[in-house]
N, C-alpha and C. Protein backbone atom coordinates (compact mmCIF):
# COMPACT_ATOMS: atom_id res chain seq x y z
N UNK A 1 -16.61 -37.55 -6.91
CA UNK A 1 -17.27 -38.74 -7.40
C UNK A 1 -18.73 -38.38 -7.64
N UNK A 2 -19.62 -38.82 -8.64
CA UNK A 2 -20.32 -38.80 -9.56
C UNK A 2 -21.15 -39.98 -9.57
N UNK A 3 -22.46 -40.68 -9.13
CA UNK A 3 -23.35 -41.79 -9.27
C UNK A 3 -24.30 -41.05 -9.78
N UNK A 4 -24.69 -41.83 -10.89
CA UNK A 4 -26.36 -41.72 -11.34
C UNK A 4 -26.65 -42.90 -11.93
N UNK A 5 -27.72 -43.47 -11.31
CA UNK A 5 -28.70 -44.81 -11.55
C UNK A 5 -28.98 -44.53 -12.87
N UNK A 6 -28.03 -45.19 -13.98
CA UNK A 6 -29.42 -44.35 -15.34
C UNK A 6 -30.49 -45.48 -15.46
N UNK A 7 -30.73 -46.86 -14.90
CA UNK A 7 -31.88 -47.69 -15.03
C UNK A 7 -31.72 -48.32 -13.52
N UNK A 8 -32.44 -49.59 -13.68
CA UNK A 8 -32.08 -50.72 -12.59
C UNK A 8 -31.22 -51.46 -12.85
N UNK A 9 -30.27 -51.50 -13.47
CA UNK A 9 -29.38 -52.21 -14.28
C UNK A 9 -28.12 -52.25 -14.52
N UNK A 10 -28.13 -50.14 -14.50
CA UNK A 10 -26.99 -50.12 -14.78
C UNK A 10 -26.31 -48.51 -13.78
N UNK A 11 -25.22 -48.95 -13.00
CA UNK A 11 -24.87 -47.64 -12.45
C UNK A 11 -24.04 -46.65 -12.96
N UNK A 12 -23.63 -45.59 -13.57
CA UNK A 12 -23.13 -44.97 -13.89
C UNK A 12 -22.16 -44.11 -12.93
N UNK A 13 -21.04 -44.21 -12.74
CA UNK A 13 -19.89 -43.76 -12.20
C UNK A 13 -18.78 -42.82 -12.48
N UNK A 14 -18.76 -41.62 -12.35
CA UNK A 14 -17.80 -40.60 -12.71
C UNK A 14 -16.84 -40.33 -11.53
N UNK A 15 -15.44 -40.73 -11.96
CA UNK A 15 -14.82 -40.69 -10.97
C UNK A 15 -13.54 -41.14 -12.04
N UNK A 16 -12.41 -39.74 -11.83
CA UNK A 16 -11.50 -39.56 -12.37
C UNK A 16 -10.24 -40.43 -11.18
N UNK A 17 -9.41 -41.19 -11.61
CA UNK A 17 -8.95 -42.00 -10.54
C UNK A 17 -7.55 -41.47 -10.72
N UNK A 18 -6.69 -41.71 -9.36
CA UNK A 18 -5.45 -40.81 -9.13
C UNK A 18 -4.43 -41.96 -9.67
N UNK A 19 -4.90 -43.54 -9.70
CA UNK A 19 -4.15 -44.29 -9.68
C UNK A 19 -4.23 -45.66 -10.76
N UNK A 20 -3.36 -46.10 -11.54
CA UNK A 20 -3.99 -46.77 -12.47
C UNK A 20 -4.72 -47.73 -12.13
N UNK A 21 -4.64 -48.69 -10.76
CA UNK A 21 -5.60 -49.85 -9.98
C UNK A 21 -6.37 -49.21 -9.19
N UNK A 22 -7.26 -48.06 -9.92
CA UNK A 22 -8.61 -47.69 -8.90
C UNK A 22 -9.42 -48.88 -8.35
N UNK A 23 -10.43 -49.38 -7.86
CA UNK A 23 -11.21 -50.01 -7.46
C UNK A 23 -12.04 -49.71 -7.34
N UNK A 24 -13.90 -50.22 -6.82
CA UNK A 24 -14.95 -50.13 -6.44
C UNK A 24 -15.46 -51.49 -6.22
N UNK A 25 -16.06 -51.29 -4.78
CA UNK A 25 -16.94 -52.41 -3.90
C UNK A 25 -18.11 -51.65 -3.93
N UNK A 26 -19.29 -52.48 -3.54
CA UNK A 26 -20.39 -52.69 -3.80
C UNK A 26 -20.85 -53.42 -2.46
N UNK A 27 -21.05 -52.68 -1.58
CA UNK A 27 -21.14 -53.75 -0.13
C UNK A 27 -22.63 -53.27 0.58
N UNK A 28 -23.03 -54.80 1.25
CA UNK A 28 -24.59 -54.10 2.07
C UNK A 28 -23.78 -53.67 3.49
N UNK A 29 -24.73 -53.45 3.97
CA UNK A 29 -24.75 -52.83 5.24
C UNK A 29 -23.92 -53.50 6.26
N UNK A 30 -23.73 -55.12 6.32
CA UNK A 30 -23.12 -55.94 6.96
C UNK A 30 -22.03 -56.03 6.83
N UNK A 31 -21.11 -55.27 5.62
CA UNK A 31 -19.96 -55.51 5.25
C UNK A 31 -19.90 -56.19 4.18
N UNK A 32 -20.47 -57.02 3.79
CA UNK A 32 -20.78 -58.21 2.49
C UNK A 32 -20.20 -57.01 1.23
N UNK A 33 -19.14 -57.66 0.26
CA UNK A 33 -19.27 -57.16 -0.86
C UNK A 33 -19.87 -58.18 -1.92
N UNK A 34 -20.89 -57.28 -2.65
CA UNK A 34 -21.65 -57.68 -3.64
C UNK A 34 -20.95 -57.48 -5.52
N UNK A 35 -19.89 -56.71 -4.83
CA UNK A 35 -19.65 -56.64 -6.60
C UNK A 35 -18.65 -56.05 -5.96
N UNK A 36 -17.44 -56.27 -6.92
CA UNK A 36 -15.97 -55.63 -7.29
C UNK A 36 -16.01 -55.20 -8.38
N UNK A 37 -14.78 -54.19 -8.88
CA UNK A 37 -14.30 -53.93 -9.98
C UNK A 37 -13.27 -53.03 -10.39
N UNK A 38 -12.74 -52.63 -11.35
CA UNK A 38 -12.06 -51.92 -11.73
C UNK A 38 -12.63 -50.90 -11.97
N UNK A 39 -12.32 -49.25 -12.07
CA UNK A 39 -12.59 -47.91 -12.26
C UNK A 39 -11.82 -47.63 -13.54
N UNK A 40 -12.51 -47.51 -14.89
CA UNK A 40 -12.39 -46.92 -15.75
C UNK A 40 -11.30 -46.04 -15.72
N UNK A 41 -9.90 -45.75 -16.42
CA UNK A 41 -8.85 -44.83 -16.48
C UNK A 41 -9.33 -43.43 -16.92
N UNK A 42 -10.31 -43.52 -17.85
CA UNK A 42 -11.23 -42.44 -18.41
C UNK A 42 -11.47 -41.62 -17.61
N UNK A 43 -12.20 -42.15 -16.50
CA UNK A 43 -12.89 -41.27 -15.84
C UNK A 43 -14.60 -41.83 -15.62
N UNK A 44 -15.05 -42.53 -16.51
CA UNK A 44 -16.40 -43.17 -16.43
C UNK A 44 -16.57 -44.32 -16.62
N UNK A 45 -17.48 -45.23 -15.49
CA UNK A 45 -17.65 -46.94 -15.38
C UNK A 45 -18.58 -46.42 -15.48
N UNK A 46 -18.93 -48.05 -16.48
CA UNK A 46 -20.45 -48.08 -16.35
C UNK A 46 -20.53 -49.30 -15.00
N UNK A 47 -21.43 -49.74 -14.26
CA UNK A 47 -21.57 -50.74 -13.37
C UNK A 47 -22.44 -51.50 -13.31
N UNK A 48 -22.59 -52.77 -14.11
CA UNK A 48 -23.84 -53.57 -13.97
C UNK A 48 -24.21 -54.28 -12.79
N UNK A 49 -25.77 -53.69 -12.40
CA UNK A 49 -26.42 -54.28 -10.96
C UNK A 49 -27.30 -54.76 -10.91
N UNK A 50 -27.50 -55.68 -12.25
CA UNK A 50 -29.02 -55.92 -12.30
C UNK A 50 -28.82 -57.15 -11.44
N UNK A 51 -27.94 -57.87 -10.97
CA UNK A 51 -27.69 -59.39 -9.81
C UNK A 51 -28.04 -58.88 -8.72
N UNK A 52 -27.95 -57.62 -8.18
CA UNK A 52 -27.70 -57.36 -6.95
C UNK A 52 -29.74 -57.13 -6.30
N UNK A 53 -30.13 -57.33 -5.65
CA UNK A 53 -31.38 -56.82 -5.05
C UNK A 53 -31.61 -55.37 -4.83
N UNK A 54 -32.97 -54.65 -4.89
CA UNK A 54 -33.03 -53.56 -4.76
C UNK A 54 -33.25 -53.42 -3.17
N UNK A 55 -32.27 -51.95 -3.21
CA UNK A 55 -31.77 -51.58 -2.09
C UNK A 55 -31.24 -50.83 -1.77
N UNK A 56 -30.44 -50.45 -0.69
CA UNK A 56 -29.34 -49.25 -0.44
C UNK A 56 -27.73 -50.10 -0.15
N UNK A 57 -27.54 -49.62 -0.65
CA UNK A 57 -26.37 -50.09 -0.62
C UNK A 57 -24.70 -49.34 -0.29
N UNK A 58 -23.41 -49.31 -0.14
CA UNK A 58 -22.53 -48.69 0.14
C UNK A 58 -21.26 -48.95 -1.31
N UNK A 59 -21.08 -47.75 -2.10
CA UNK A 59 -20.63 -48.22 -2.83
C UNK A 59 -18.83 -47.33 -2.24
N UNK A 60 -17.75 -47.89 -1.99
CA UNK A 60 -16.13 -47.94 -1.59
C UNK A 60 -15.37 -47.33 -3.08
N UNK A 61 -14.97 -46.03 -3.08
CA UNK A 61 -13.65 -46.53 -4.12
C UNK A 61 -12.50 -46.44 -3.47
N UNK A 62 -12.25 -47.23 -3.85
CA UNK A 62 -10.33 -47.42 -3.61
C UNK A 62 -9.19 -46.97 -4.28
N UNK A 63 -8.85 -46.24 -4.04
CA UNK A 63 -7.77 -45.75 -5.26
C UNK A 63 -6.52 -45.41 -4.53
N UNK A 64 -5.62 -45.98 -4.47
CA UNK A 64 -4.35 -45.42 -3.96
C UNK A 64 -4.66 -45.91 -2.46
N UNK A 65 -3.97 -44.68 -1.55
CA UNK A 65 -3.85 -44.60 0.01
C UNK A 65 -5.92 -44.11 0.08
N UNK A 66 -6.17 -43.43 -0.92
CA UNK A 66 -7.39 -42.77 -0.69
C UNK A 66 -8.72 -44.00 -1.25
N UNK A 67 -9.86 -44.07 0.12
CA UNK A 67 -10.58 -44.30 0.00
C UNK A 67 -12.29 -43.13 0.20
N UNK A 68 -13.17 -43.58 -0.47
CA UNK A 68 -14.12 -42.79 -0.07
C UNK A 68 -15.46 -44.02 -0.45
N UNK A 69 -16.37 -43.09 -0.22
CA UNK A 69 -17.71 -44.13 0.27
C UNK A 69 -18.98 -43.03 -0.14
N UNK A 70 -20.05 -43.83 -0.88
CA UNK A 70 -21.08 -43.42 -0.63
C UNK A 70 -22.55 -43.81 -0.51
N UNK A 71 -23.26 -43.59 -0.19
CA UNK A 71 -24.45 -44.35 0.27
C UNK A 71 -25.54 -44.75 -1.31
N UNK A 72 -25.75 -45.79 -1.99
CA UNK A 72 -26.27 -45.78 -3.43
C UNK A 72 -27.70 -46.55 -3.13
N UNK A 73 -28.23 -46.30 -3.76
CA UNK A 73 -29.84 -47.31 -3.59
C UNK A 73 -29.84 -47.71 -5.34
N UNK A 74 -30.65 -49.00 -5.57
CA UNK A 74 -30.82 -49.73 -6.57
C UNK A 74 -32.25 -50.02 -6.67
């Protein structure tokens, strides 16, 4: 998996998914999810965050049995 902030706005996501209902959460620190979505079949989401506050944040993908996690700031 692949994040790059290309603005404040918008997240850019590379992440080739094993399963056709990939997922991605968008959660603070408390557990709170701030954004859901679907993962691009491609291989690349774009992710709009301009709602969300700047911050650090935990972004989840879900794909299958396999989950992973990584730490994102906005």
């Amino acid at each position: 998996m692949e994040l790059k902030n290309t603005s404040t706005l918008t997240i850019h996501l590379e992440y080739i998914p094993e399963s056709e209902n990939a997922l991605f959460d968008i959660c603070d620190f408390n557990g709170r999810v701030l954004k859901t979505g679907e993962i691009n079949i491609s291989g690349i989401t774009e992710i709009e965050v301009g709602e969300i506050p700047a911050g650090s944040y935990m972004i989840y993908i879900l794909d299958g049995t396999l989950i992973e996690r990584r730490r994102i700031t906005i």
